[in-house]
PDB file of N, CA and C in Angstrom:
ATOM      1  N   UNK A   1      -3.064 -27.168-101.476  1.00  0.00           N
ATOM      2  CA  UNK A   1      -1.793 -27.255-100.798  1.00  0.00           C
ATOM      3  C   UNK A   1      -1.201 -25.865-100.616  1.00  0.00           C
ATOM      4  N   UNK A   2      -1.712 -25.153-101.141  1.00  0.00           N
ATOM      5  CA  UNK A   2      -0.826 -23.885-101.465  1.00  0.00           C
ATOM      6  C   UNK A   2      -1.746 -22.846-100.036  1.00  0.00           C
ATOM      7  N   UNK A   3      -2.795 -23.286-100.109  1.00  0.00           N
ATOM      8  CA  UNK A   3      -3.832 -22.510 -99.253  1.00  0.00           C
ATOM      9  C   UNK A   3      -2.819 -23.177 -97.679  1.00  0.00           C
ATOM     10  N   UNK A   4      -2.716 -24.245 -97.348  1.00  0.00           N
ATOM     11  CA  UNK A   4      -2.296 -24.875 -96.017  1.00  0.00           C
ATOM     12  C   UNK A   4      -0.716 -24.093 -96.050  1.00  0.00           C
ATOM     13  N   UNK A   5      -0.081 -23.907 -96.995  1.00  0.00           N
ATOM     14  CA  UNK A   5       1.222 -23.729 -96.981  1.00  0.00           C
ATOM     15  C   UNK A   5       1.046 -22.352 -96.527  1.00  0.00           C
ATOM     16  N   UNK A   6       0.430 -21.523 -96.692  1.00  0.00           N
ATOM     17  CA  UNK A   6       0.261 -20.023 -96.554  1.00  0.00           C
ATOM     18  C   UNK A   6      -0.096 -19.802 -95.502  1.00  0.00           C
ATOM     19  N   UNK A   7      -0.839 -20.274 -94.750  1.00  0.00           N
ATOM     20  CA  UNK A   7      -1.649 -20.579 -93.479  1.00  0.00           C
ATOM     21  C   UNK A   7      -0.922 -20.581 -92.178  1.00  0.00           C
ATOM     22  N   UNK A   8       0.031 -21.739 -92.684  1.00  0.00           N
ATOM     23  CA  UNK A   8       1.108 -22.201 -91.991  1.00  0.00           C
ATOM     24  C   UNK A   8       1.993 -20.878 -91.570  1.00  0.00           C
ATOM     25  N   UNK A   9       2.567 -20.856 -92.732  1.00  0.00           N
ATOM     26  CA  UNK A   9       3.234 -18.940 -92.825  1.00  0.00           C
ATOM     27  C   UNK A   9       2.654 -17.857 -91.903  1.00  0.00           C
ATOM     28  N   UNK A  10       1.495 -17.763 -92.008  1.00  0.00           N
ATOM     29  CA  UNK A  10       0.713 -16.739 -91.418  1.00  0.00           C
ATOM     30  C   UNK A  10       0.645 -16.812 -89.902  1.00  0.00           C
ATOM     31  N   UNK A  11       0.570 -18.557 -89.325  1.00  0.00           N
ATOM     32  CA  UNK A  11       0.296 -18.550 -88.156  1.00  0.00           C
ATOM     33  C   UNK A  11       2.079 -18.582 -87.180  1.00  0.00           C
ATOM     34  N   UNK A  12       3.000 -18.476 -88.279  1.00  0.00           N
ATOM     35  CA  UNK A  12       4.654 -18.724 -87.714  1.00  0.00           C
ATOM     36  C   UNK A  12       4.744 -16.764 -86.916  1.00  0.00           C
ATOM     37  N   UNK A  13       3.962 -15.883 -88.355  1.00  0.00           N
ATOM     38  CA  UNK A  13       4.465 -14.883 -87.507  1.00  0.00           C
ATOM     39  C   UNK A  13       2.971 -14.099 -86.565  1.00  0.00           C
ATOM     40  N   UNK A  14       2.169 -14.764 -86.719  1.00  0.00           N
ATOM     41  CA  UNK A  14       1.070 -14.580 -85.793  1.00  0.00           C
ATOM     42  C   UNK A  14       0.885 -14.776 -84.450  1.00  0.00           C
ATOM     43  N   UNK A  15       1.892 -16.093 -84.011  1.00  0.00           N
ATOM     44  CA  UNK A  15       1.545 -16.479 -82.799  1.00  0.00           C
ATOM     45  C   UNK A  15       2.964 -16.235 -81.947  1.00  0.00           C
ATOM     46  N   UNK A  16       4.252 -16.015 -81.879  1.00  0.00           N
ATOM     47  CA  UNK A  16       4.489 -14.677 -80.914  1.00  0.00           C
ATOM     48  C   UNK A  16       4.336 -13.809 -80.889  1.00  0.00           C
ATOM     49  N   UNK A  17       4.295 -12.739 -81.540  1.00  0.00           N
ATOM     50  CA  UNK A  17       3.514 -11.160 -81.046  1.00  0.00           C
ATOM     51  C   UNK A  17       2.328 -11.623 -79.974  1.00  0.00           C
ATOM     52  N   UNK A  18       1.134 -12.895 -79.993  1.00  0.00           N
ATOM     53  CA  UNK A  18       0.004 -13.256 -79.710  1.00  0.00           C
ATOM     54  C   UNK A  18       0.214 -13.247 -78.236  1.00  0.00           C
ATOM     55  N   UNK A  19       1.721 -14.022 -77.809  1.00  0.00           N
ATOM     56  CA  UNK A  19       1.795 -15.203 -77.284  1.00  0.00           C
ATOM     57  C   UNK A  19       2.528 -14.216 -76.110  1.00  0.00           C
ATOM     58  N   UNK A  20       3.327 -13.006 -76.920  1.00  0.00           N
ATOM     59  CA  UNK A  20       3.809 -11.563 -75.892  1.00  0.00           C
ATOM     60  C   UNK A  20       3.075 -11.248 -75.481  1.00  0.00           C
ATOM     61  N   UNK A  21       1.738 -10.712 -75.946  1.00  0.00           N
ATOM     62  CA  UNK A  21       1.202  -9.841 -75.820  1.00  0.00           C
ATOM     63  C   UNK A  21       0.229 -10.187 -74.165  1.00  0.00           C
ATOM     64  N   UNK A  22      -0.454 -11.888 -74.265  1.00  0.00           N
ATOM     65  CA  UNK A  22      -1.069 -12.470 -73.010  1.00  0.00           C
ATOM     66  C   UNK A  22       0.255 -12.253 -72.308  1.00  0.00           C
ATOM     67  N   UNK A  23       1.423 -12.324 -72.422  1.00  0.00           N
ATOM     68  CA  UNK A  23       2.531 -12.251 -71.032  1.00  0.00           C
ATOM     69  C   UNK A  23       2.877 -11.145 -70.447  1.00  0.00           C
ATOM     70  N   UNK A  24       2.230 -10.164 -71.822  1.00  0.00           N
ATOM     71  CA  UNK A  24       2.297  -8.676 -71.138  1.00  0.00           C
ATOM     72  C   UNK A  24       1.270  -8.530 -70.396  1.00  0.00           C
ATOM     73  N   UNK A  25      -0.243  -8.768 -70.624  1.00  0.00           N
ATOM     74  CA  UNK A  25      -1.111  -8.910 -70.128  1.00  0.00           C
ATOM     75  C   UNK A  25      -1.350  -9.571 -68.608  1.00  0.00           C
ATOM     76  N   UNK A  26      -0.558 -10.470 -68.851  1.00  0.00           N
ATOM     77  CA  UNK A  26      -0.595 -11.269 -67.221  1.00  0.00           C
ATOM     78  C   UNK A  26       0.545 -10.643 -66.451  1.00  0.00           C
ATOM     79  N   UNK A  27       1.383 -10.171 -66.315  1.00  0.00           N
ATOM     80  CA  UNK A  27       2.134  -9.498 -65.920  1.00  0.00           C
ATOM     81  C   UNK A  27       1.706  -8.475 -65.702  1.00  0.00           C
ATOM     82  N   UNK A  28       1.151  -7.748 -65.913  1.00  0.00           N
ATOM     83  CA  UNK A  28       0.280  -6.096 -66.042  1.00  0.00           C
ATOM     84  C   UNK A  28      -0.790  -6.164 -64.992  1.00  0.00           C
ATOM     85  N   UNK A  29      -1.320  -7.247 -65.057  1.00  0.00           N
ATOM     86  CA  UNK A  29      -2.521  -8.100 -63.886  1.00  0.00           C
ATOM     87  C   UNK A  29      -1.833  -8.156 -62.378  1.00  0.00           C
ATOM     88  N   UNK A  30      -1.264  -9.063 -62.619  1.00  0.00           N
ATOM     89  CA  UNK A  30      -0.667  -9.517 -61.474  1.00  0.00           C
ATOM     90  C   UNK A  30       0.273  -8.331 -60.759  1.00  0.00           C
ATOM     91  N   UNK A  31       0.850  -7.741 -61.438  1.00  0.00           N
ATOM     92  CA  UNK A  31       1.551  -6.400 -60.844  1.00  0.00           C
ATOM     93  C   UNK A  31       0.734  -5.314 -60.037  1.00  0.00           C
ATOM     94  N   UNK A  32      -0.557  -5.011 -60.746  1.00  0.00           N
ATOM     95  CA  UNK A  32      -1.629  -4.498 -59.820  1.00  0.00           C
ATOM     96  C   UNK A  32      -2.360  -4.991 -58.684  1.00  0.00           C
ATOM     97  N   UNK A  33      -2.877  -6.557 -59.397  1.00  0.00           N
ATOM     98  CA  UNK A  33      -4.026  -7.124 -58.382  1.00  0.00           C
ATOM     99  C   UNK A  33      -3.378  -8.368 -57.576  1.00  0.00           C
ATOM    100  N   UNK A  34      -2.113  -8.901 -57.646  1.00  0.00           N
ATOM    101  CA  UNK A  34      -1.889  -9.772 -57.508  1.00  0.00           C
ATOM    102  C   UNK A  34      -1.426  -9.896 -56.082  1.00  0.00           C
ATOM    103  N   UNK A  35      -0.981 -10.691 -54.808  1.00  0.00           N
ATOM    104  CA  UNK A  35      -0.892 -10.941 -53.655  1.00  0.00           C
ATOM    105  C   UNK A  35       0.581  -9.815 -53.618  1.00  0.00           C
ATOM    106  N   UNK A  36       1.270  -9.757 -53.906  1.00  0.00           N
ATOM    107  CA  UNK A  36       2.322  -8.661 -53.787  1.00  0.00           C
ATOM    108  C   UNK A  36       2.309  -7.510 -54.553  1.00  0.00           C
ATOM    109  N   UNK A  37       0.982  -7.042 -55.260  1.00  0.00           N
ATOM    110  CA  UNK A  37       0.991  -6.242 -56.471  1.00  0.00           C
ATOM    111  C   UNK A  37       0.702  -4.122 -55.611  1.00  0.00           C
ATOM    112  N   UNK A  38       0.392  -3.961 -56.179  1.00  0.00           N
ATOM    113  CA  UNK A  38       0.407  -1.799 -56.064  1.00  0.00           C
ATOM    114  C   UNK A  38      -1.109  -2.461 -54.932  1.00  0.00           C
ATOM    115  N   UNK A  39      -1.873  -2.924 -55.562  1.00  0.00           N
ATOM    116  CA  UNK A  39      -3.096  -3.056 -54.335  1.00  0.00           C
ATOM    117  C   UNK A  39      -3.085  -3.206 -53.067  1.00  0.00           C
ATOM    118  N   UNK A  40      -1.985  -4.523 -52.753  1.00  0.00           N
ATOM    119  CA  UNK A  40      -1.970  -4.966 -51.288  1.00  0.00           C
ATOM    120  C   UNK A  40      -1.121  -4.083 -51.033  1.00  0.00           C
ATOM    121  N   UNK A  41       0.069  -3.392 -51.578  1.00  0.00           N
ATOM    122  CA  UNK A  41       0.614  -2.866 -50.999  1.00  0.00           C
ATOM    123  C   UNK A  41       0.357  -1.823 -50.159  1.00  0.00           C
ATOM    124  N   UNK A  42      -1.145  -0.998 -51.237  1.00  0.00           N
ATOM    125  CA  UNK A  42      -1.593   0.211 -50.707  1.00  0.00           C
ATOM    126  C   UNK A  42      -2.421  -0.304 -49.392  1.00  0.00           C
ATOM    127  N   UNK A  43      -2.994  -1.316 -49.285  1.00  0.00           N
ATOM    128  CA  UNK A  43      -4.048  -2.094 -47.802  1.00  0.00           C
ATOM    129  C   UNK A  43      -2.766  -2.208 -46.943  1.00  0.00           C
ATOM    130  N   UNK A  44      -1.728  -2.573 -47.052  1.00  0.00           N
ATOM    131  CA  UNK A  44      -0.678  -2.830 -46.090  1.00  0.00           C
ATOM    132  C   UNK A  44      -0.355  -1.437 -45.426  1.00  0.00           C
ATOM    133  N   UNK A  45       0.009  -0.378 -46.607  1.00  0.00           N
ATOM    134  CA  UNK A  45       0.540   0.833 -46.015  1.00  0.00           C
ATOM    135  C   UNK A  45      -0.675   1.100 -45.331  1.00  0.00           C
ATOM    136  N   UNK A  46      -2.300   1.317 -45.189  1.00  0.00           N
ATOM    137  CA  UNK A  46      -2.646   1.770 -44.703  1.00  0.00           C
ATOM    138  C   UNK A  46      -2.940   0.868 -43.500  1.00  0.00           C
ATOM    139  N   UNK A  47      -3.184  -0.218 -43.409  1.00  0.00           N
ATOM    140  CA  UNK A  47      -2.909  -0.899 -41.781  1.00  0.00           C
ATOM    141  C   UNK A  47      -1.964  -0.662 -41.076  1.00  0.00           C
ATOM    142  N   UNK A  48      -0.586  -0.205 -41.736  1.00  0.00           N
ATOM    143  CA  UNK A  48       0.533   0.093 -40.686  1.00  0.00           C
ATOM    144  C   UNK A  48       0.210   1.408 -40.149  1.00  0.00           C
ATOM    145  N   UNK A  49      -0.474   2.256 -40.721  1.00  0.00           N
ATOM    146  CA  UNK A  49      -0.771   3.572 -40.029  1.00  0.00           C
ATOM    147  C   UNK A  49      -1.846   3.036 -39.455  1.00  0.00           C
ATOM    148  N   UNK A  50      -2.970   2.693 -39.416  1.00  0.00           N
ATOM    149  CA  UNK A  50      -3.466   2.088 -38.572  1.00  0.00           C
ATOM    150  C   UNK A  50      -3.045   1.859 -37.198  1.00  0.00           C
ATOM    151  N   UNK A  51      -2.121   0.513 -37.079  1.00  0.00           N
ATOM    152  CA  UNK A  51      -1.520   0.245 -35.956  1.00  0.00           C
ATOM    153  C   UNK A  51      -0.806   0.849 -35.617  1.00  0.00           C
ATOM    154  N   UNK A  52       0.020   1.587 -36.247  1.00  0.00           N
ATOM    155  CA  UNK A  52       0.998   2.766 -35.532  1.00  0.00           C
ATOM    156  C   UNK A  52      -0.059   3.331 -34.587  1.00  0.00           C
ATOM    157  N   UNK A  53      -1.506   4.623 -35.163  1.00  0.00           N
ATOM    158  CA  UNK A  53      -1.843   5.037 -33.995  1.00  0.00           C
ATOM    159  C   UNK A  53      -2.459   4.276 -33.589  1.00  0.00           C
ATOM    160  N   UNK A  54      -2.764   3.350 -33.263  1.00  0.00           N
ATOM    161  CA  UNK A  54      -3.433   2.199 -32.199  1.00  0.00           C
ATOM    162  C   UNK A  54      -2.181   1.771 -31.115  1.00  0.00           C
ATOM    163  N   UNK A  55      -0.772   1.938 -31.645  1.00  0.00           N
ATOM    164  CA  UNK A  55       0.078   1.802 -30.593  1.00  0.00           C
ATOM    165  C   UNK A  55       0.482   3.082 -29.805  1.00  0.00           C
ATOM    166  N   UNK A  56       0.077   4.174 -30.695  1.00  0.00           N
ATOM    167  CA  UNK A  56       0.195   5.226 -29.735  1.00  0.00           C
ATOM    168  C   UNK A  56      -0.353   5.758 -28.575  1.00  0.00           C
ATOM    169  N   UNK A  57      -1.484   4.930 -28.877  1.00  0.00           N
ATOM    170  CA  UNK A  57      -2.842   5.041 -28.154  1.00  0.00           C
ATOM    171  C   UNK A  57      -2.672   4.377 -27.004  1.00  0.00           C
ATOM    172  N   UNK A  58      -2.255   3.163 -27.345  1.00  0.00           N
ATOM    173  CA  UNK A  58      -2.035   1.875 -26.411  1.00  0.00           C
ATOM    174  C   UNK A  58      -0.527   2.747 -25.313  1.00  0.00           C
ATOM    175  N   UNK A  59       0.529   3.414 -25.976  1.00  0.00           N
ATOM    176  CA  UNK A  59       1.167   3.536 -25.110  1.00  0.00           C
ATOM    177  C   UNK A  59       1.072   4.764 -24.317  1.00  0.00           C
ATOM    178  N   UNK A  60       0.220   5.815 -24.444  1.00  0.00           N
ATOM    179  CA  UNK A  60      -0.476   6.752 -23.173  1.00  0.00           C
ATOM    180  C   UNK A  60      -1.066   6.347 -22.432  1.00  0.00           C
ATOM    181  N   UNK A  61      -2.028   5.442 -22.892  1.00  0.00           N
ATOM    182  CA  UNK A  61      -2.990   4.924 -21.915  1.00  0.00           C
ATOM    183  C   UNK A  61      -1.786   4.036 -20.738  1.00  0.00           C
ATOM    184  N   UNK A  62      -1.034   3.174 -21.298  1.00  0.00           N
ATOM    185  CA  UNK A  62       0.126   2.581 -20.498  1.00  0.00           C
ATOM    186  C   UNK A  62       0.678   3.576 -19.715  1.00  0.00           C
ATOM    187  N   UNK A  63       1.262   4.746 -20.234  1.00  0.00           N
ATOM    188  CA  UNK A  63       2.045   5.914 -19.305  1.00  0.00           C
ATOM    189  C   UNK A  63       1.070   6.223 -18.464  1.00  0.00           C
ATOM    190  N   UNK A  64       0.006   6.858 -18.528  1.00  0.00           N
ATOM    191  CA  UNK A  64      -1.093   7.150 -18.028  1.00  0.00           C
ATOM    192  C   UNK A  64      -1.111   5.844 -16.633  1.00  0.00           C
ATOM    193  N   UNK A  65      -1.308   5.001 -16.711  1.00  0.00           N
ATOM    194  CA  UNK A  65      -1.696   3.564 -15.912  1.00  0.00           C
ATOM    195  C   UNK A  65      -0.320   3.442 -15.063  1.00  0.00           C
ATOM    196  N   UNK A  66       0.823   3.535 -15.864  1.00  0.00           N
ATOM    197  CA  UNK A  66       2.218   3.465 -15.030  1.00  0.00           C
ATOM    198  C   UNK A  66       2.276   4.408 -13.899  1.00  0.00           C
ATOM    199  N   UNK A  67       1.880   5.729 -14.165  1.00  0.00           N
ATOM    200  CA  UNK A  67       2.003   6.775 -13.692  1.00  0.00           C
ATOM    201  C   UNK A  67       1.267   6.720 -12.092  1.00  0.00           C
ATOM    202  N   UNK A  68      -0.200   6.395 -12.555  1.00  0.00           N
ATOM    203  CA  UNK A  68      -1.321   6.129 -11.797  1.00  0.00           C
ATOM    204  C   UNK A  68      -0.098   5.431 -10.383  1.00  0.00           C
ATOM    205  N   UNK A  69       0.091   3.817 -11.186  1.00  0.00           N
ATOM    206  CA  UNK A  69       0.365   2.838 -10.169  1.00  0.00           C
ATOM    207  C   UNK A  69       1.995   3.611  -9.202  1.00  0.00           C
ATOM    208  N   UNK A  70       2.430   4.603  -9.835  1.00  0.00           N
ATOM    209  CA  UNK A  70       3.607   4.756  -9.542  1.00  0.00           C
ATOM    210  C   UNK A  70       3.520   5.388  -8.321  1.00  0.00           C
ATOM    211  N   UNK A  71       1.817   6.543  -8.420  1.00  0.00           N
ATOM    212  CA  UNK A  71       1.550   7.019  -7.089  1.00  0.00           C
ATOM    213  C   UNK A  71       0.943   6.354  -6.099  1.00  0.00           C
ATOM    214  N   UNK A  72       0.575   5.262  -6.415  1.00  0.00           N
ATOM    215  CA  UNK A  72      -0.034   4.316  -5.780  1.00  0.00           C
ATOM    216  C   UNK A  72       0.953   3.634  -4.313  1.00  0.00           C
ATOM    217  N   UNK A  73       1.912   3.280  -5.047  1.00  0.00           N
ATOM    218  CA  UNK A  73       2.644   2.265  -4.658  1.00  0.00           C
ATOM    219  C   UNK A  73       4.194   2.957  -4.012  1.00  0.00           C
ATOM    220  N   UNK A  74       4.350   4.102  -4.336  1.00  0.00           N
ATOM    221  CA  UNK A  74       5.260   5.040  -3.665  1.00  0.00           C
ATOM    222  C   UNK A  74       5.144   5.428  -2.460  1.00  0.00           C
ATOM    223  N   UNK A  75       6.196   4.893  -1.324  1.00  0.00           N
ATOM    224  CA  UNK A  75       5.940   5.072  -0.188  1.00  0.00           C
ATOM    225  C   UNK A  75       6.307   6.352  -0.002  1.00  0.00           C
ATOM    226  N   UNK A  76       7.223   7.056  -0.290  1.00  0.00           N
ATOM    227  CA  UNK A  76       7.674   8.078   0.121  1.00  0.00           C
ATOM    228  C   UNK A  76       6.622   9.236  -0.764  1.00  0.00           C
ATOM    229  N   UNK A  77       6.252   9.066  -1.703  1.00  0.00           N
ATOM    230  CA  UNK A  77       5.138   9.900  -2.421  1.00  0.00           C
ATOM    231  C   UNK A  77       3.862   9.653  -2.233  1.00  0.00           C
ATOM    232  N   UNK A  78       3.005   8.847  -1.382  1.00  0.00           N
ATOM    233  CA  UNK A  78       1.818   8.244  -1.537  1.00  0.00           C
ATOM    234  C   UNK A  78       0.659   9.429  -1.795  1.00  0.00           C
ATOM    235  N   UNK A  79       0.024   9.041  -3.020  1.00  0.00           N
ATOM    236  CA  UNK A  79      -0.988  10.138  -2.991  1.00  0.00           C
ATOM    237  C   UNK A  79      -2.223   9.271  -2.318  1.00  0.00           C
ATOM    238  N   UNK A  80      -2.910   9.967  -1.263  1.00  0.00           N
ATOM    239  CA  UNK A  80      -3.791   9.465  -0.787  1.00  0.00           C
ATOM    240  C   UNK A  80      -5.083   9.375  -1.496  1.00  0.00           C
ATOM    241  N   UNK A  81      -5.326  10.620  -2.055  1.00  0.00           N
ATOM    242  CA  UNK A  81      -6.583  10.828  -2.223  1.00  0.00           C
ATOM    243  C   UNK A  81      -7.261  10.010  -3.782  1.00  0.00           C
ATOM    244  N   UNK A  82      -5.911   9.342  -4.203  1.00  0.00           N
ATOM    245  CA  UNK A  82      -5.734   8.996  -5.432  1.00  0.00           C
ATOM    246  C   UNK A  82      -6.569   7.091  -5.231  1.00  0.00           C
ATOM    247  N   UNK A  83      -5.253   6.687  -4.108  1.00  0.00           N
ATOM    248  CA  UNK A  83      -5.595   5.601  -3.461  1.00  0.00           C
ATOM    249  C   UNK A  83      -7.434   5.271  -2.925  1.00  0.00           C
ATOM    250  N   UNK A  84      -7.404   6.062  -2.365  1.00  0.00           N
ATOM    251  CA  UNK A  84      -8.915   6.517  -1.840  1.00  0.00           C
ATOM    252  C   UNK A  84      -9.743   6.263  -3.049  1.00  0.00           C
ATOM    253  N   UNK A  85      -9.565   6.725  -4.463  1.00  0.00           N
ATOM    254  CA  UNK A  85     -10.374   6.791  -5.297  1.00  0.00           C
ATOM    255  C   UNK A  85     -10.365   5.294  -6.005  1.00  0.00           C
ATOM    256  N   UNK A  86      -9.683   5.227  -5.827  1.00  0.00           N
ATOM    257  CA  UNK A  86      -9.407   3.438  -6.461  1.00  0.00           C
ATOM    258  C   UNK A  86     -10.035   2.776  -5.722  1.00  0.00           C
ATOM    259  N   UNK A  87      -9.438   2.241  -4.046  1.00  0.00           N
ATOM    260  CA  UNK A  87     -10.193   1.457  -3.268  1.00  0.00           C
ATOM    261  C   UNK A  87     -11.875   1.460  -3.300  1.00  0.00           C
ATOM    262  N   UNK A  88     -12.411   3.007  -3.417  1.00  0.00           N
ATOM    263  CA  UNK A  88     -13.607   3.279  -3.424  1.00  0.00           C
ATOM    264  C   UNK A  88     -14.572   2.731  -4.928  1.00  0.00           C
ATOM    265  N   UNK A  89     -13.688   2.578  -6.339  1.00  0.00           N
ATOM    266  CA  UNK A  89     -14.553   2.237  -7.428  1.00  0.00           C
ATOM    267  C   UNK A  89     -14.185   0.872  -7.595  1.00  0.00           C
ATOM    268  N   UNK A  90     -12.994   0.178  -6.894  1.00  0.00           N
ATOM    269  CA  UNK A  90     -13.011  -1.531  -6.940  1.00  0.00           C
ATOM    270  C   UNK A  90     -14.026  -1.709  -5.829  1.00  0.00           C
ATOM    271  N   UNK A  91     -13.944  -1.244  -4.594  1.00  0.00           N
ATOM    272  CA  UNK A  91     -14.862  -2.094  -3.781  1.00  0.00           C
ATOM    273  C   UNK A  91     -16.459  -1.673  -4.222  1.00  0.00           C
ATOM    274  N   UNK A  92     -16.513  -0.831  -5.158  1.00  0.00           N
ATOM    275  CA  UNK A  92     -17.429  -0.208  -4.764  1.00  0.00           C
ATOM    276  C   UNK A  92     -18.287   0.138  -3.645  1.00  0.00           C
ATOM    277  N   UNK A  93     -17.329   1.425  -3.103  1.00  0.00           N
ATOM    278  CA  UNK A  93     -17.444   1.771  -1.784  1.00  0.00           C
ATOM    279  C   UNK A  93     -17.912   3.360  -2.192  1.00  0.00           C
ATOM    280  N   UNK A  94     -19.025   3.970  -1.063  1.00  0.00           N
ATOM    281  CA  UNK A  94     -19.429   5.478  -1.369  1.00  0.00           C
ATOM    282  C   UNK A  94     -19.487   5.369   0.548  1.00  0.00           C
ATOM    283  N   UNK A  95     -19.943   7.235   0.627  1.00  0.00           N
ATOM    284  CA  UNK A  95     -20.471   7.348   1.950  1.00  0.00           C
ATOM    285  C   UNK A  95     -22.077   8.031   1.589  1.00  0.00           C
ATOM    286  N   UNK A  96     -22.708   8.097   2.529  1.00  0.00           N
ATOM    287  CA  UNK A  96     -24.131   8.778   1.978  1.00  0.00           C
ATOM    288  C   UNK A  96     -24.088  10.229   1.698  1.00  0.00           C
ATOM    289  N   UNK A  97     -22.623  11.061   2.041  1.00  0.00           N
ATOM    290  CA  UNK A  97     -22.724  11.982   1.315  1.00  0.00           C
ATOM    291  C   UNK A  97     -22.397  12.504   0.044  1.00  0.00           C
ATOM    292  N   UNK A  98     -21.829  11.128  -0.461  1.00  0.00           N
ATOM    293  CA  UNK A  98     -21.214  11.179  -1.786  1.00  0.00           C
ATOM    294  C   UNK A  98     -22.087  11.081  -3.169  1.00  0.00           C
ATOM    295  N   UNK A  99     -21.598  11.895  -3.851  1.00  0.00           N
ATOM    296  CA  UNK A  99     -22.475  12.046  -5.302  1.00  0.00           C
ATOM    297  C   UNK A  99     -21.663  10.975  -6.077  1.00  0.00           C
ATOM    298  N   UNK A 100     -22.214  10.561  -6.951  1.00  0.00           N
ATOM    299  CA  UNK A 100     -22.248   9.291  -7.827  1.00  0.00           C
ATOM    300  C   UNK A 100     -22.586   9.836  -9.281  1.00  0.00           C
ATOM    301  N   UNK A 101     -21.546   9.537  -9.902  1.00  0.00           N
ATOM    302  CA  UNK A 101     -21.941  10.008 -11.621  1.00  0.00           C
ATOM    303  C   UNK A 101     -21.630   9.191 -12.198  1.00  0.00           C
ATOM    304  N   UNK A 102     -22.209   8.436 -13.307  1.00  0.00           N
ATOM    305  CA  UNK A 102     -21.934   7.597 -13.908  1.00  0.00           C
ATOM    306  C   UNK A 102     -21.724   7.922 -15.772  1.00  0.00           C
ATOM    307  N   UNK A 103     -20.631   7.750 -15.757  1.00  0.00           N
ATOM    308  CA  UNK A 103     -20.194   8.057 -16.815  1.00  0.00           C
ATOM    309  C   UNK A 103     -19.996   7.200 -18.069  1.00  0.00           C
ATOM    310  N   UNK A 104     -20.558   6.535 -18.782  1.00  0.00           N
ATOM    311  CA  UNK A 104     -20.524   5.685 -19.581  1.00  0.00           C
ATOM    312  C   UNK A 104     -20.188   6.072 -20.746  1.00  0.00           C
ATOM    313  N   UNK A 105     -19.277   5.153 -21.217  1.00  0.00           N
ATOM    314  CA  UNK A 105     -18.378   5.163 -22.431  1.00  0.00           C
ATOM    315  C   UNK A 105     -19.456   4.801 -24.109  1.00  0.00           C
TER     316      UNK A 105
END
């Protein structure tokens, strides 16, 4: 009886420190690896730079294209030779004195 009584004792101040220590543990986990933890955060920050320059990208190429159509479609500015170059690579249109380069991406 004396052995169970002691036992008893032993496991009163054994098992919170035990019982902290897994909550420190899981907490410590989850703060690193967990769906909102230092990990995703660091994959998040670096996809937003990511898409940042992917939108930067996206919006020259847009200025670039605006620009294009702006001479296009400007009556009082019409660039001809611009027009000319367009009509000629949609229809795919050449004359036989024209050189042809093909430039692939």
């Amino acid at each position: 009886m004396g052995i169970i009584y002691e036992l008893k004792r032993h496991i009163k101040h054994i098992v919170p420190p035990v019982i902290a220590i897994c909550l420190l543990i899981y907490f410590v986990y989850h703060f690193f690896q967990g769906d909102r933890g230092v990990h995703r955060w660091l994959q998040l920050r670096q996809e937003i730079r990511t898409s940042k320059s992917l939108l930067e990208e996206t919006e020259k190429n847009k200025a670039k294209l605006e620009l294009k159509v702006l001479k296009i479609t400007d009556e009082n500015n019409l660039d001809l030779d611009l027009l000319e170059e367009e009509v000629r690579k949609t229809l795919n249109y050449g004359t036989k004195n024209d050189w042809v380069i093909y430039n692939h991406p």
